[in-house]
Every structure is written in structure tokens, then in C-alpha cells.
N, C-alpha and C. Protein backbone atom coordinates (compact mmCIF):
# COMPACT_ATOMS: atom_id res chain seq x y z
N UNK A 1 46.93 -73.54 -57.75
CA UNK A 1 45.89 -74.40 -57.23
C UNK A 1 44.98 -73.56 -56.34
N UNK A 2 43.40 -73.66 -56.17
CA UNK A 2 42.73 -72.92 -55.45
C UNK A 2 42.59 -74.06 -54.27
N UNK A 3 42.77 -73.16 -53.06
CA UNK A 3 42.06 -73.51 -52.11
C UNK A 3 40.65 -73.69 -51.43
N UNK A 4 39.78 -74.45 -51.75
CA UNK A 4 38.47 -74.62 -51.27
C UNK A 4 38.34 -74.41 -50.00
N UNK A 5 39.01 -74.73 -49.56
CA UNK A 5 38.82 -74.60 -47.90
C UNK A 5 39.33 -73.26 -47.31
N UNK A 6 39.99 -72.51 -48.24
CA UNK A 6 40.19 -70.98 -47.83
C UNK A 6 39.28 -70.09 -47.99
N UNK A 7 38.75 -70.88 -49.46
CA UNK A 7 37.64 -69.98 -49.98
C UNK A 7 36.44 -69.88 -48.98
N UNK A 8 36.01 -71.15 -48.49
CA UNK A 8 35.07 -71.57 -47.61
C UNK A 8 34.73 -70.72 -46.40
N UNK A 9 36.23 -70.53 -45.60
CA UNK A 9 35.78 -69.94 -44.54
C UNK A 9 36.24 -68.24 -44.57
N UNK A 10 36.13 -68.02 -45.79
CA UNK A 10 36.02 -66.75 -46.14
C UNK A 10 37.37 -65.90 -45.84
N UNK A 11 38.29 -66.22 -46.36
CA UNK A 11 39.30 -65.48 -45.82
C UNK A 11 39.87 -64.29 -46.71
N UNK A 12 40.65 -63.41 -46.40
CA UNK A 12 41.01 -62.73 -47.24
C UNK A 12 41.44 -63.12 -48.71
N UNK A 13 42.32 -64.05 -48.66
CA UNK A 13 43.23 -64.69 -49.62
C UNK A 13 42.21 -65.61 -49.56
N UNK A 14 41.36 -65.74 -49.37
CA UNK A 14 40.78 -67.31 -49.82
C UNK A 14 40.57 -67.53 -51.53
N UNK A 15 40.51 -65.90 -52.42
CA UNK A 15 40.25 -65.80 -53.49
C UNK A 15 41.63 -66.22 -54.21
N UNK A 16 42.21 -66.06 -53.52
CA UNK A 16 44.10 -65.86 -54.22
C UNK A 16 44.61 -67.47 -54.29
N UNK A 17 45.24 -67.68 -55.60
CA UNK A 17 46.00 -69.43 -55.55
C UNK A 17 46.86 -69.19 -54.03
N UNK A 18 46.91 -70.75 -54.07
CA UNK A 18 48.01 -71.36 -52.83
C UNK A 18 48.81 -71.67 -53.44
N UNK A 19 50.33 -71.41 -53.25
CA UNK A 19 50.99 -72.13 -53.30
C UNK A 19 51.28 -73.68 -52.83
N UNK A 20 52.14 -74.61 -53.17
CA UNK A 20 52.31 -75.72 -52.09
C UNK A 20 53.06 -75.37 -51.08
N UNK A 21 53.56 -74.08 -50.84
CA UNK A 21 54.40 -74.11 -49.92
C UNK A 21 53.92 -72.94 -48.58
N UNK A 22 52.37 -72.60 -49.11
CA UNK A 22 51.80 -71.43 -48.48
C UNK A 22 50.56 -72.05 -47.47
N UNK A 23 50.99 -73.24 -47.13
CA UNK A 23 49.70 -73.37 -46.01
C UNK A 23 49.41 -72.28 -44.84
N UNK A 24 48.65 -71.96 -44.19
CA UNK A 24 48.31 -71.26 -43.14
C UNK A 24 48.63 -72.77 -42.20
N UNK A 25 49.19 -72.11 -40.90
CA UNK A 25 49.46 -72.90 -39.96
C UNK A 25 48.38 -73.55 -39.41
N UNK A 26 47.03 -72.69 -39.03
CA UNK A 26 45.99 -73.03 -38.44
C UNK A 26 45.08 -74.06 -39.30
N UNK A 27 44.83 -74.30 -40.72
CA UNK A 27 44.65 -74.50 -41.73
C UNK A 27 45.43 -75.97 -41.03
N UNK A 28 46.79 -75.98 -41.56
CA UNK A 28 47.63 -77.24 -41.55
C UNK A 28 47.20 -78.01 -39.88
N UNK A 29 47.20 -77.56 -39.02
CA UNK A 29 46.97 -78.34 -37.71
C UNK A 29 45.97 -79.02 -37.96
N UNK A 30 44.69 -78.28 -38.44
CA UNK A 30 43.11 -78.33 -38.20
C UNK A 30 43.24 -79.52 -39.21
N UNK A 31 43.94 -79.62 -40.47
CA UNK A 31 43.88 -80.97 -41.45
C UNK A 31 44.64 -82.04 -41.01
N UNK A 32 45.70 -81.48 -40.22
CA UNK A 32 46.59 -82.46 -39.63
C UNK A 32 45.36 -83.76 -38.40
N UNK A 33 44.44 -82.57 -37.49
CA UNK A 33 43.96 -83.45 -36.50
C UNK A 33 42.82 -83.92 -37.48
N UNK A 34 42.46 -83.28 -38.42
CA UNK A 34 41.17 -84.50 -39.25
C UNK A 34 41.90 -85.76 -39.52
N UNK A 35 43.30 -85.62 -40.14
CA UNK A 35 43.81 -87.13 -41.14
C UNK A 35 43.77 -87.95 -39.73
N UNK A 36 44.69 -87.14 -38.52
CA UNK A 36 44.46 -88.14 -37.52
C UNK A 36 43.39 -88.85 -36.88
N UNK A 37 42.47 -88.48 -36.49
CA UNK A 37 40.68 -88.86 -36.93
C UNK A 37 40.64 -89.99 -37.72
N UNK A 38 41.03 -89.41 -38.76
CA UNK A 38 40.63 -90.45 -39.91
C UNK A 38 40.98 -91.49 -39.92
N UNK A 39 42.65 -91.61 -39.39
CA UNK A 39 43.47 -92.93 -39.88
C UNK A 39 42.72 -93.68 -38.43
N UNK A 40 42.16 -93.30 -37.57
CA UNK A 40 41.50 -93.85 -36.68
C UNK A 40 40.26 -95.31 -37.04
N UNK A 41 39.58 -94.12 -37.45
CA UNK A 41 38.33 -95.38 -38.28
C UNK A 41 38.42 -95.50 -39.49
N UNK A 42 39.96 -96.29 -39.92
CA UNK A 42 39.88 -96.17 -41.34
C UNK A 42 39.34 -97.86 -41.33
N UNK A 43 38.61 -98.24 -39.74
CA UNK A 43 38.03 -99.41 -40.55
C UNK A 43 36.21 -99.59 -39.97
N UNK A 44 36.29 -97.86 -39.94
CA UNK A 44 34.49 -97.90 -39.40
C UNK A 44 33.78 -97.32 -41.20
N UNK A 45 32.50 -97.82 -41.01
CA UNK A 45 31.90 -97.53 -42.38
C UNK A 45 31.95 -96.51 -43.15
N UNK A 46 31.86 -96.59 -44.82
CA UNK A 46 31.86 -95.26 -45.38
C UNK A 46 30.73 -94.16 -44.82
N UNK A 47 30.01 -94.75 -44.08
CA UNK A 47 28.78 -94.00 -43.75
C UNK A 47 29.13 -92.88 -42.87
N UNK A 48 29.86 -93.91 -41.42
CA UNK A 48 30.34 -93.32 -40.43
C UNK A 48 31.39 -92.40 -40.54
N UNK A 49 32.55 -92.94 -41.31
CA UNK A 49 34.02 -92.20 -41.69
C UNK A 49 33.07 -90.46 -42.58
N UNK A 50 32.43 -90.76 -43.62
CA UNK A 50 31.75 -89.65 -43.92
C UNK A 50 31.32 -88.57 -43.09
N UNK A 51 30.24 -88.96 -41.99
CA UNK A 51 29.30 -88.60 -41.25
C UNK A 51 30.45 -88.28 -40.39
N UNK A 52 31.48 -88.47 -40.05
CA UNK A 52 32.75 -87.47 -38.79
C UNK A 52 33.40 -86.26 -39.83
N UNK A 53 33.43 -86.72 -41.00
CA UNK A 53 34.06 -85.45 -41.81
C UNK A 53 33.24 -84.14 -41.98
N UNK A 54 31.85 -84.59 -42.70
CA UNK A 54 30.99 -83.76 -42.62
C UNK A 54 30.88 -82.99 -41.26
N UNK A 55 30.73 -83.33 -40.18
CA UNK A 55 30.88 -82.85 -38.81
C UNK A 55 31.56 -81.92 -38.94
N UNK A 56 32.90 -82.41 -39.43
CA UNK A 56 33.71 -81.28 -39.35
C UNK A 56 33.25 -79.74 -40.24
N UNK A 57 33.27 -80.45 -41.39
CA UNK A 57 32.66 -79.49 -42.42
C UNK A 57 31.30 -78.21 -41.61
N UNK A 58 30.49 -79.27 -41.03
CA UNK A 58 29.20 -78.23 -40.68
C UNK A 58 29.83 -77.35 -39.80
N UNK A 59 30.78 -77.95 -38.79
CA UNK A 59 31.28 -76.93 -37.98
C UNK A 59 31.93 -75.96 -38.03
N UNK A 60 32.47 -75.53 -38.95
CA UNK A 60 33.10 -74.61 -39.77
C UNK A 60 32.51 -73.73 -40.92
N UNK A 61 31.67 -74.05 -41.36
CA UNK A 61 30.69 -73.40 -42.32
C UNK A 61 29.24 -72.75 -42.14
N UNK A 62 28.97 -72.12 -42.91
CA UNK A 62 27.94 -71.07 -42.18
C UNK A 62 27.51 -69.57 -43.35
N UNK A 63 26.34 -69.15 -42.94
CA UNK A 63 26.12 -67.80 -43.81
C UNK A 63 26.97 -66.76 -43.20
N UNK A 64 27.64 -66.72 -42.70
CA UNK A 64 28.24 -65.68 -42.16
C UNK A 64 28.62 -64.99 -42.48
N UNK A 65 28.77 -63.88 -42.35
CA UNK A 65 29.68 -62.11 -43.15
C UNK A 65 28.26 -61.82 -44.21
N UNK A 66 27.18 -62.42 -43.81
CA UNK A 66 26.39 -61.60 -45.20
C UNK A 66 26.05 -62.22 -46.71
N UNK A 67 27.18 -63.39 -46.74
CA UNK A 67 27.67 -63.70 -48.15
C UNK A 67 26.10 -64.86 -48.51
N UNK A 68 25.19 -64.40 -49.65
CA UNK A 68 24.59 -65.84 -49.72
C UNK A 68 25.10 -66.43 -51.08
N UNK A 69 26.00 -67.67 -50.36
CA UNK A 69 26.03 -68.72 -51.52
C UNK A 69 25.17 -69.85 -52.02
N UNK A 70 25.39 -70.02 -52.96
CA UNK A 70 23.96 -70.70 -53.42
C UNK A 70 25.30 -72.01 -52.95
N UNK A 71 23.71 -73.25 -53.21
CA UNK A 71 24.02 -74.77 -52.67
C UNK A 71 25.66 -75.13 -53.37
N UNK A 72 25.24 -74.92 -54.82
CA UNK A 72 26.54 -75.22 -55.53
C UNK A 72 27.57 -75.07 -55.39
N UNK A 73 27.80 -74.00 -54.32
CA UNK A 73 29.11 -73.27 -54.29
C UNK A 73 29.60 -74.22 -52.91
N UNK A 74 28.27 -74.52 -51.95
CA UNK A 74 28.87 -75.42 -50.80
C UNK A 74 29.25 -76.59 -51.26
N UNK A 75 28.84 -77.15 -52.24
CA UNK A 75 28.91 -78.66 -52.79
C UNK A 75 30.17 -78.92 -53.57
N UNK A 76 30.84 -78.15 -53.97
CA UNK A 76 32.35 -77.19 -54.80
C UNK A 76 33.02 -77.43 -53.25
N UNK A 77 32.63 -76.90 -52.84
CA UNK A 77 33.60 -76.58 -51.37
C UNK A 77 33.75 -77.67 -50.15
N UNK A 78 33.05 -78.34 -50.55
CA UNK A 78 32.85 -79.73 -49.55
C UNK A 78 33.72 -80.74 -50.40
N UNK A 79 33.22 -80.75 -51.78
CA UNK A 79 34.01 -81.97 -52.79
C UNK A 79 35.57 -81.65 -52.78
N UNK A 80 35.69 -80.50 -52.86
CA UNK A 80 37.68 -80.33 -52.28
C UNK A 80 37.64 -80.94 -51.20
N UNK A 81 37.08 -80.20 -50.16
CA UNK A 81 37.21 -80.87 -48.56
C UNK A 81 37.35 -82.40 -48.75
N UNK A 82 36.10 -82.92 -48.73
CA UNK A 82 36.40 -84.39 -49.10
C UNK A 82 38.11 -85.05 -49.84
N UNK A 83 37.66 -84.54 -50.97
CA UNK A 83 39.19 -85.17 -52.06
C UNK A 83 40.63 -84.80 -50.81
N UNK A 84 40.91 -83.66 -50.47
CA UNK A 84 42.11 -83.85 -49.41
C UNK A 84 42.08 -84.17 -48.46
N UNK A 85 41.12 -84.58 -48.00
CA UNK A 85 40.98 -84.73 -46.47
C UNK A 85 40.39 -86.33 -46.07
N UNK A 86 40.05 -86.72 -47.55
CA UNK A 86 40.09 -88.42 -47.47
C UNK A 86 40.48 -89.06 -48.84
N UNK A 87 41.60 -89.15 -49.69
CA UNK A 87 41.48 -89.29 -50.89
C UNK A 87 41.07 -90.76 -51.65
N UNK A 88 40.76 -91.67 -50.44
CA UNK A 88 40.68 -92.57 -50.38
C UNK A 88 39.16 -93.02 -50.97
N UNK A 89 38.60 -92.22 -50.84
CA UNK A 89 37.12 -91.92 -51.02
C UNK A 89 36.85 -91.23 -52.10
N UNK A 90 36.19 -92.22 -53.23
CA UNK A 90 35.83 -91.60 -54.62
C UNK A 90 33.88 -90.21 -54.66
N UNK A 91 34.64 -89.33 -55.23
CA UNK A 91 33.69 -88.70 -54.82
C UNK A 91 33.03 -87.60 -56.06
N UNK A 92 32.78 -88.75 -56.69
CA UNK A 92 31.89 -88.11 -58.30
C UNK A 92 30.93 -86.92 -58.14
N UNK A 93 30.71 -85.96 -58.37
CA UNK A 93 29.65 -85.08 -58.71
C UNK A 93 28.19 -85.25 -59.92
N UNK A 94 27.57 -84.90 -59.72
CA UNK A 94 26.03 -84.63 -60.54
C UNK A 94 25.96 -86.43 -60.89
N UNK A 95 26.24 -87.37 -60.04
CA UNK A 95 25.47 -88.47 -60.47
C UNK A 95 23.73 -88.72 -60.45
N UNK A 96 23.59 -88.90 -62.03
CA UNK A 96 22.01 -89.17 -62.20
C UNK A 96 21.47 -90.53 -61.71
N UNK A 97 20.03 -89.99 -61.14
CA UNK A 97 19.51 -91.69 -60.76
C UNK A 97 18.42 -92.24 -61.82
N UNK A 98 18.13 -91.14 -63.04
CA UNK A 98 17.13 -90.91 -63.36
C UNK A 98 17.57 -89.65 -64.64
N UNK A 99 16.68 -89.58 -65.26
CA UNK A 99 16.92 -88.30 -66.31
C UNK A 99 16.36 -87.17 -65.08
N UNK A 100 15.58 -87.74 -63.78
CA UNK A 100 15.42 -86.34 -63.16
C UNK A 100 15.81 -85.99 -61.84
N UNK A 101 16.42 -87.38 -61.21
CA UNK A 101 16.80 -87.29 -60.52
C UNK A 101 18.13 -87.42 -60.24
N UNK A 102 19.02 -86.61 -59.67
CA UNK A 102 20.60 -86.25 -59.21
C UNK A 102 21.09 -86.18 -58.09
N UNK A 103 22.19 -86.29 -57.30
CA UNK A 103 22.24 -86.44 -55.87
C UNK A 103 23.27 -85.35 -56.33
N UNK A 104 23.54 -84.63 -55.23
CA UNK A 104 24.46 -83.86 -54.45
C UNK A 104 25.95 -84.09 -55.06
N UNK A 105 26.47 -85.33 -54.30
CA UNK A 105 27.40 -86.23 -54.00
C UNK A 105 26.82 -87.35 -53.68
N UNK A 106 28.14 -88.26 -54.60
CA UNK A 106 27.56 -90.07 -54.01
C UNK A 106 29.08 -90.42 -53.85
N UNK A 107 29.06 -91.05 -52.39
CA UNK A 107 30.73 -91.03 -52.04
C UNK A 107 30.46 -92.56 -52.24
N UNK A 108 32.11 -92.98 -52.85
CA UNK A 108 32.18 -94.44 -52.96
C UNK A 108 33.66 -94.67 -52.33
N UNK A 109 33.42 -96.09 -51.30
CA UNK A 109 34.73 -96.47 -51.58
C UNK A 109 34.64 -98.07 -51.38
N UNK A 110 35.29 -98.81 -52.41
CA UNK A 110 35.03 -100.08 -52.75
C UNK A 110 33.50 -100.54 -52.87
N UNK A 111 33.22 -101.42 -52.14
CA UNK A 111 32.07 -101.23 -52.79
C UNK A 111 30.36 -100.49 -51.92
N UNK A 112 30.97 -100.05 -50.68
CA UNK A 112 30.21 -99.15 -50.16
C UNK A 112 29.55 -97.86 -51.12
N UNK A 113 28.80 -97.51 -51.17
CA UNK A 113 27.87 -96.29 -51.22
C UNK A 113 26.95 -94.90 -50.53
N UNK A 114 27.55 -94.00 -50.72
CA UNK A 114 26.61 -93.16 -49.72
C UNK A 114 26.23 -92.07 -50.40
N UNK A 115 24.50 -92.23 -50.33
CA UNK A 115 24.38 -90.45 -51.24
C UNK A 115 24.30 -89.21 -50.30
N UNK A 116 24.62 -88.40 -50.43
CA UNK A 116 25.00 -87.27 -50.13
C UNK A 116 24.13 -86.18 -50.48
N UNK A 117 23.45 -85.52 -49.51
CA UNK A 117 22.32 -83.91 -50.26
C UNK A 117 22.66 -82.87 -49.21
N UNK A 118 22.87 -81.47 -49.84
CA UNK A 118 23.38 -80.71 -48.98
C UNK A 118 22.12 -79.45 -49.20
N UNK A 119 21.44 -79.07 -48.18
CA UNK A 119 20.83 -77.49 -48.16
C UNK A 119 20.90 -76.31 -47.78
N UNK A 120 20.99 -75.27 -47.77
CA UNK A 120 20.84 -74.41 -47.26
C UNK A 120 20.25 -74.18 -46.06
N UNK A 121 20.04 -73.34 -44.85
CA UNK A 121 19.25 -73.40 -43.79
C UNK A 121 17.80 -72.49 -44.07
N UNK A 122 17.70 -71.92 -44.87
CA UNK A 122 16.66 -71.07 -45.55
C UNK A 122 15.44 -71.37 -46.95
N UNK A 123 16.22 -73.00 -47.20
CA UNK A 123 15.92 -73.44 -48.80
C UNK A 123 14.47 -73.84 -48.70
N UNK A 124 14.24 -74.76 -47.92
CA UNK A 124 12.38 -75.42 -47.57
C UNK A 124 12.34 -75.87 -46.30
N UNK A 125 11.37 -76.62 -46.05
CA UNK A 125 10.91 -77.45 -45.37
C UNK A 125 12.08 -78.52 -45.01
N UNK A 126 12.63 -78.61 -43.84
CA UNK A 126 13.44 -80.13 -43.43
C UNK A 126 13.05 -81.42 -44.33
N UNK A 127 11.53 -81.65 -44.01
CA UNK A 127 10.67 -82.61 -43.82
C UNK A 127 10.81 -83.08 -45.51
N UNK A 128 10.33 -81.94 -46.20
CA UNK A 128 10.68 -82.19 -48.04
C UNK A 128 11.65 -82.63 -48.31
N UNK A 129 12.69 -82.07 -47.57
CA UNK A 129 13.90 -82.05 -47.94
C UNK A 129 14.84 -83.73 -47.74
N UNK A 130 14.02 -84.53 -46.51
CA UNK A 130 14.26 -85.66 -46.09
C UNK A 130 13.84 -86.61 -46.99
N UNK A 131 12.44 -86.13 -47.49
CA UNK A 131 11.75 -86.88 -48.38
C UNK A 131 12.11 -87.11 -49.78
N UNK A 132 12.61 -85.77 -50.46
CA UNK A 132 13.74 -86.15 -51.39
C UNK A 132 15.17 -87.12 -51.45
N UNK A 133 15.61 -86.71 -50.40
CA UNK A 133 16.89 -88.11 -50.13
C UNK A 133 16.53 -89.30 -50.16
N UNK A 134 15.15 -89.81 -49.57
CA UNK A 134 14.48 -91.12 -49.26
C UNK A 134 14.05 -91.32 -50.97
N UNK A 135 13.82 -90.65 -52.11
CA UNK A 135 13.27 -90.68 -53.10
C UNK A 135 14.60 -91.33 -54.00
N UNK A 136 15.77 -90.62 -53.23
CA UNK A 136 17.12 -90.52 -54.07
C UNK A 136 17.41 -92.08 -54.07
N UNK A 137 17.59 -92.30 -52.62
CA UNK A 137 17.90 -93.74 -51.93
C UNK A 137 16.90 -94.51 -52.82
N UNK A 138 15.73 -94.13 -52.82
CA UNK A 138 15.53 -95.66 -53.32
C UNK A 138 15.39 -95.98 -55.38
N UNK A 139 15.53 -94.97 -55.62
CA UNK A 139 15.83 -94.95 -57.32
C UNK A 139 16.89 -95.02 -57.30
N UNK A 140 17.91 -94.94 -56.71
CA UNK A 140 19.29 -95.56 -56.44
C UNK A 140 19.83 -96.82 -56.07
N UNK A 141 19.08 -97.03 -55.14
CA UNK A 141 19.38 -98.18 -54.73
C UNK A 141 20.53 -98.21 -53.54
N UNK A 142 21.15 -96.97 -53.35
CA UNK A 142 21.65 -97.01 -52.29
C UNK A 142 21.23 -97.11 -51.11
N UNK A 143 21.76 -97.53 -49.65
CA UNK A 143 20.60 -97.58 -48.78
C UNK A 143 21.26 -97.00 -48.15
N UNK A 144 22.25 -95.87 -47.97
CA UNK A 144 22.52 -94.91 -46.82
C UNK A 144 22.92 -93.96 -47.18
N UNK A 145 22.50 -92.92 -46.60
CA UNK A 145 22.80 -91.31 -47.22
C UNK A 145 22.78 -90.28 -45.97
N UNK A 146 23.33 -89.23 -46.35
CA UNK A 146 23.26 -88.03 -45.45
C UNK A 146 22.89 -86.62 -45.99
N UNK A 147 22.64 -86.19 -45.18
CA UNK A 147 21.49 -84.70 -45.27
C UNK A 147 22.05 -84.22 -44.92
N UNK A 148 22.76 -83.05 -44.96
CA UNK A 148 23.59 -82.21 -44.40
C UNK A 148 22.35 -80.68 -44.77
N UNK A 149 22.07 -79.62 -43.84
CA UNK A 149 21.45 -78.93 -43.52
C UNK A 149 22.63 -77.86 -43.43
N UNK A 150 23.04 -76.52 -44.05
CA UNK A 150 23.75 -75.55 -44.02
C UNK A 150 23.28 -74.63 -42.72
N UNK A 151 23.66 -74.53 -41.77
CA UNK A 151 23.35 -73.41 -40.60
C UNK A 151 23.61 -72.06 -40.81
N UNK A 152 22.69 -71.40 -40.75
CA UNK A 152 22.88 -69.60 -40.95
C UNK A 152 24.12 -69.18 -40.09
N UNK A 153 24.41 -69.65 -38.97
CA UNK A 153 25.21 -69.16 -37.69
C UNK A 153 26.08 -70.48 -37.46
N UNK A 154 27.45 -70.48 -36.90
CA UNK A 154 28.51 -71.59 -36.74
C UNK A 154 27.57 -71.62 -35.57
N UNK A 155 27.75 -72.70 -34.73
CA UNK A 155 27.14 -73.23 -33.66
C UNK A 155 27.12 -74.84 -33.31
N UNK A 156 26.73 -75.22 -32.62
CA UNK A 156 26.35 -76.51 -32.05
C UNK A 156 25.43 -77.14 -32.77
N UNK A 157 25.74 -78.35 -33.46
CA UNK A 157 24.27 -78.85 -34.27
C UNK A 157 24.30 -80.45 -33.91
N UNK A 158 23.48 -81.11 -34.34
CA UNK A 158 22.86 -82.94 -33.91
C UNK A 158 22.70 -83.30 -35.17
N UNK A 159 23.43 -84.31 -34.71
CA UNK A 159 23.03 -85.57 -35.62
C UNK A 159 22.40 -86.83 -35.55
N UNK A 160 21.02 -86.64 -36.17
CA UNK A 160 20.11 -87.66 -35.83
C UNK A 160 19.81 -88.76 -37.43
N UNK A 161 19.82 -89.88 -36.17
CA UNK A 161 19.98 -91.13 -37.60
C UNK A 161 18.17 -91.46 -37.46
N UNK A 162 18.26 -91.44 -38.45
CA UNK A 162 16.93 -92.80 -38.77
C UNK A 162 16.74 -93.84 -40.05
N UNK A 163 16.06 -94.08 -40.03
CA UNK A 163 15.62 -95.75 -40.80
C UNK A 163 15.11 -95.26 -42.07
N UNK A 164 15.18 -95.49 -43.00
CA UNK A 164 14.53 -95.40 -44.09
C UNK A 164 13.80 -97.12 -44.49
N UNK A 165 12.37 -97.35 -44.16
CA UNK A 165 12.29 -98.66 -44.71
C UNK A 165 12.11 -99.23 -45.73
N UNK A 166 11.86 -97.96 -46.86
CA UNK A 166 11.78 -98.56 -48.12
C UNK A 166 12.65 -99.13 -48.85
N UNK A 167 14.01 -99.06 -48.37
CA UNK A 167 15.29 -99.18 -48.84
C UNK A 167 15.84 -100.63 -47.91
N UNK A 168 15.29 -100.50 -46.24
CA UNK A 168 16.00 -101.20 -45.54
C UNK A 168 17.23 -100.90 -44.88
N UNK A 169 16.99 -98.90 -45.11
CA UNK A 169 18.54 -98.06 -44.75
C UNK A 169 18.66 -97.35 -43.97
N UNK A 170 19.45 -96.60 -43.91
CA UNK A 170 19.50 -95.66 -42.76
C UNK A 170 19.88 -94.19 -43.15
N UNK A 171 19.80 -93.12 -42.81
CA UNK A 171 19.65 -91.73 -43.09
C UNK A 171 20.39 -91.21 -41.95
N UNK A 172 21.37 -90.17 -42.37
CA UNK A 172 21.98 -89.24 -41.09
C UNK A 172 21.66 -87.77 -41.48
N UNK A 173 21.18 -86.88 -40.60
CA UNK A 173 20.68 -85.75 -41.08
C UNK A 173 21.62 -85.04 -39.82
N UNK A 174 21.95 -83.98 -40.23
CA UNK A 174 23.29 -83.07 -39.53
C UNK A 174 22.66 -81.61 -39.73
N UNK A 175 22.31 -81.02 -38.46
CA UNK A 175 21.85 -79.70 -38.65
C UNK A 175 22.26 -78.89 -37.74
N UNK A 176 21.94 -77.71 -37.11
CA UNK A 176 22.38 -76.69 -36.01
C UNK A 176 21.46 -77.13 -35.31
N UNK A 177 21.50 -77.30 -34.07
CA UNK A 177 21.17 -77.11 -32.77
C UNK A 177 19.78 -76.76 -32.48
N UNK A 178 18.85 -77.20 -32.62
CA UNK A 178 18.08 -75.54 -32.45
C UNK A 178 17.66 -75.82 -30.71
N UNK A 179 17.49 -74.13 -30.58
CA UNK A 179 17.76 -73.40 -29.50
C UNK A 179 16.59 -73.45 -28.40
């Protein structure tokens, strides 16, 4: 079995299978205090329960060591994250809204919805980049989604909500800090 989350934060062995019996200790705590987290608001929204995982995710991830991975490889590496770290939460890849339009990730659980777009910190414009999700949301029909923004550097980042009114929804955008 590969580890996504080894691979992620770049470790030596992150390339090498896991065994089930080869967790890293630091690894096992760090998933141990997410599930605990989790079983916390396992009765706050898919939006919210999302939007604390991702947290986690941004905080841990980063261009770091040099390496540039393209989007795909974060979106690979987040969809493991997700699947073990909430399995509760259905979490399809390349759903179309459109013959041209595709989201990221669209997390479901019962009958909640959330689309999901992840960028790079180098890819465009924020502002485009918002405006595409708002495009996603509403040929979707979903009305809440998150933006997740890839930070060049681990660091301190905000999460700022706003309104989308064409939908009647709301938007969480998760980025680094800026300085």
C-alpha cells in the first residue's frame, strides 16, 4: 500500500510501500489527534468538518525542498488524506459539471455537498481563481465550496469565508498568511 501522506511530506521512504505494521510514530499521533478532532464535530457541517481537515492539510504542505509538483499530484495526496482521515466522507475525483467544466474534488456525505479546488501558490491570479469556483458552484448547483491555495513556504495562513450570491452560498478560501 502507498502512503500519501509520506509521500506528501517528502520523506525518505515516502517513495517505499508501508506496511500495516510500519507506521511512523509521529505520523500515528498526528492521525490519532486529527480522528480525535474529528469525532468532535462529527455533528458540525460537511463544510466545516472539511474546512478543519484541510487546515490540517495546508499546514503541513508546501513547495519545499525545491520539488515542483504539479496540482495533480496535491489532489492524489489530499484524496488519500481525506479517505483515512475521514472515511465517512465520499470523495469522488474528476467530477464533471459540464463537458468543460470539472472540480478538483466534490466531497459528499449524505446528502451534503462541497466542491473542492486546489492551486498552487504560483498558478494565477487569487481573484480568477475564486471566480472559477463561483462558476463551478453554480453549474453545479452546489452552494458551498473551498479554495484551498498551495503555500510556497509551511507557515501561518487565514481562512476567509464569503458569500457567493449567485448560488445563495458560501465559499472558504484557505491560504498563507501574507506577511
Amino acid at each position: 500500500m502507498w502512503r500519501r501522506t509520506d509521500w506528501d511530506r517528502g520523506s525518505a521512504r515516502g517513495r517505499e510501500p508501508v506496511g500495516q505494521g510500519q507506521r511512523r510514530d509521529v505520523g500515528a499521533a498526528r492521525e490519532d489527534e486529527i480522528r480525535s478532532r474529528l469525532a468532535i464535530t462529527q455533528s458540525s457541517s460537511l463544510l466545516d468538518r472539511a474546512a478543519g481537515l484541510l487546515k490540517q492539510f495546508v499546514a503541513t504542505t508546501g513547495h519545499t525542498g525545491g520539488a515542483q509538483r504539479y496540482e495533480a499530484q496535491y489532489v492524489d495526496t489530499l484524496h488519500g488524506y481525506l479517505l483515512s482521515l475521514a472515511p465517512e466522507i465520499q470523495v469522488p475525483m474528476d467530477e464533471r459539471f459540464s463537458p468543460s467544466l470539472r472540480a478538483d474534488l466534490v466531497l459528499r456525505d449524505g446528502d451534503e455537498r462541497v466542491n473542492f479546488e486546489l492551486k498552487r501558490h504560483f498558478k494565477r491570479n487569487i481573484q480568477m481563481s475564486i471566480a472559477q469556483v463561483e462558476r463551478y458552484m453554480l453549474a453545479s448547483g452546489i452552494r458551498e465550496a473551498i479554495f484551498v491555495l498551495i503555500p510556497a513556504e509551511l507557515g501561518p495562513f487565514t481562512v476567509k469565508e464569503q458569500s457567493v450570491p449567485s448560488v445563495r452560498g458560501r465559499l472558504l478560501v484557505i491560504e498563507r498568511q501574507k506577511h
